[in-house]
Protein backbone atom coordinates (compact mmCIF):
# COMPACT_ATOMS: atom_id res chain seq x y z
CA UNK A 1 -5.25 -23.71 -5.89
CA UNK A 2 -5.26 -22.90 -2.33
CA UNK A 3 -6.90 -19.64 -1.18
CA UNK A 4 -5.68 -18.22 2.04
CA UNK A 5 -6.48 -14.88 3.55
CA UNK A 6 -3.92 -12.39 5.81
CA UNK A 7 -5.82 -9.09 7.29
CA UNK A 8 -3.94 -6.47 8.50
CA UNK A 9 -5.83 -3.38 9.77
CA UNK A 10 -4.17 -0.17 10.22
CA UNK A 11 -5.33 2.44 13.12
CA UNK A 12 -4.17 5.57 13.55
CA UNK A 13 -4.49 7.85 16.73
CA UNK A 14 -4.74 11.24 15.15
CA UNK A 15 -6.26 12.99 12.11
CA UNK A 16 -3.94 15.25 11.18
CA UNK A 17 -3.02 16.42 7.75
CA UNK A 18 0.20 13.76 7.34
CA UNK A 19 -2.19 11.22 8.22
CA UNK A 20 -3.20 10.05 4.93
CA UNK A 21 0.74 10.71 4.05
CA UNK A 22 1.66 7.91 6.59
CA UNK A 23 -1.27 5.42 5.64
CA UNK A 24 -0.33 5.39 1.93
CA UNK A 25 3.87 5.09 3.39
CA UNK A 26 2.65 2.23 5.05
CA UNK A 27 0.37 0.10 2.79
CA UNK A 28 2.96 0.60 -0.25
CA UNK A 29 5.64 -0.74 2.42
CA UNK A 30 3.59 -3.82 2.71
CA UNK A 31 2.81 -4.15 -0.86
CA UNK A 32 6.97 -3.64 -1.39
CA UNK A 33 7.28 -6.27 1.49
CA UNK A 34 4.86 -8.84 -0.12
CA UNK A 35 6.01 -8.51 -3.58
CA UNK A 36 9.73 -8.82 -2.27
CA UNK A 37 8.54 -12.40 -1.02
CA UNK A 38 5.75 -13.68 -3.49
CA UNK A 39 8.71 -13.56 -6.24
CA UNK A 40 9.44 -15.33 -8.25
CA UNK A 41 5.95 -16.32 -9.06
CA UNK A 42 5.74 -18.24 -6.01
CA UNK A 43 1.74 -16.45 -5.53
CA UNK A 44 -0.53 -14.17 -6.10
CA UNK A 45 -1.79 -11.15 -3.94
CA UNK A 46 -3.55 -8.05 -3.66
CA UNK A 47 -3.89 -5.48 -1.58
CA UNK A 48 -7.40 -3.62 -1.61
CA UNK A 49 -7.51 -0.07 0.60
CA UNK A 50 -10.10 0.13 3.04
CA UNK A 51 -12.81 2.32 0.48
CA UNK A 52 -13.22 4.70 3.42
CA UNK A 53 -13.14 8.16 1.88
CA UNK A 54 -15.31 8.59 -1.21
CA UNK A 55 -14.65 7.80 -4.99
CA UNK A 56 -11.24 7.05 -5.48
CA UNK A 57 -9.42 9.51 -3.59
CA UNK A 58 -7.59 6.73 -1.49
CA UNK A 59 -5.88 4.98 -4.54
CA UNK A 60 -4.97 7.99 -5.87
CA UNK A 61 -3.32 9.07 -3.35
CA UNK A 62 -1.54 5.36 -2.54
CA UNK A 63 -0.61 5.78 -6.64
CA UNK A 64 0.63 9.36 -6.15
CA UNK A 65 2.72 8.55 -3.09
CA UNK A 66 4.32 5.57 -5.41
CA UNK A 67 5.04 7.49 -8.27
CA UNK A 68 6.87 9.91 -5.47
CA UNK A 69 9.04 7.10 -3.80
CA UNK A 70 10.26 6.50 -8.17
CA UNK A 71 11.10 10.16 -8.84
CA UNK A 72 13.27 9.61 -5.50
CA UNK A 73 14.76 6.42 -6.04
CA UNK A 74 18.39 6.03 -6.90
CA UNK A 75 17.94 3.81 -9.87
CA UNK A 76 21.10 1.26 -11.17
């Protein structure tokens, strides 16, 4: 198996309330993106938040803005 490692940092200019709002938008845009790709099981990946905020407020909130986009999706 081949390990290979892709960083992508994320920096945004203000602090405003939709902040957090358009950090979890974006990092479930690149899991979509990645997943879309890696299939099917062509690899492996994860994607690990950046642990800044304490406990686990920031995967909540990535897991809360998910189960948002599925309440809004047009399914089949």
């Amino acid at each position: 198996m081949i390990r290979r490692e892709i960083k992508i940092e994320l920096e945004f200019e203000d602090t405003d309330a939709h902040a957090d709002d358009r950090y979890a938008d974006t990092a479930n845009a690149i899991w979509m993106l990645v997943k879309a790709i890696a299939e099917p099981d062509r690899f492996n990946f994860f994607v690990d938040h950046d642990g800044s905020r304490a406990g686990r407020e920031v995967g909540n909130n990535l897991n809360a803005r998910w189960d948002e986009y599925g309440k809004k999706a047009r399914w089949g």
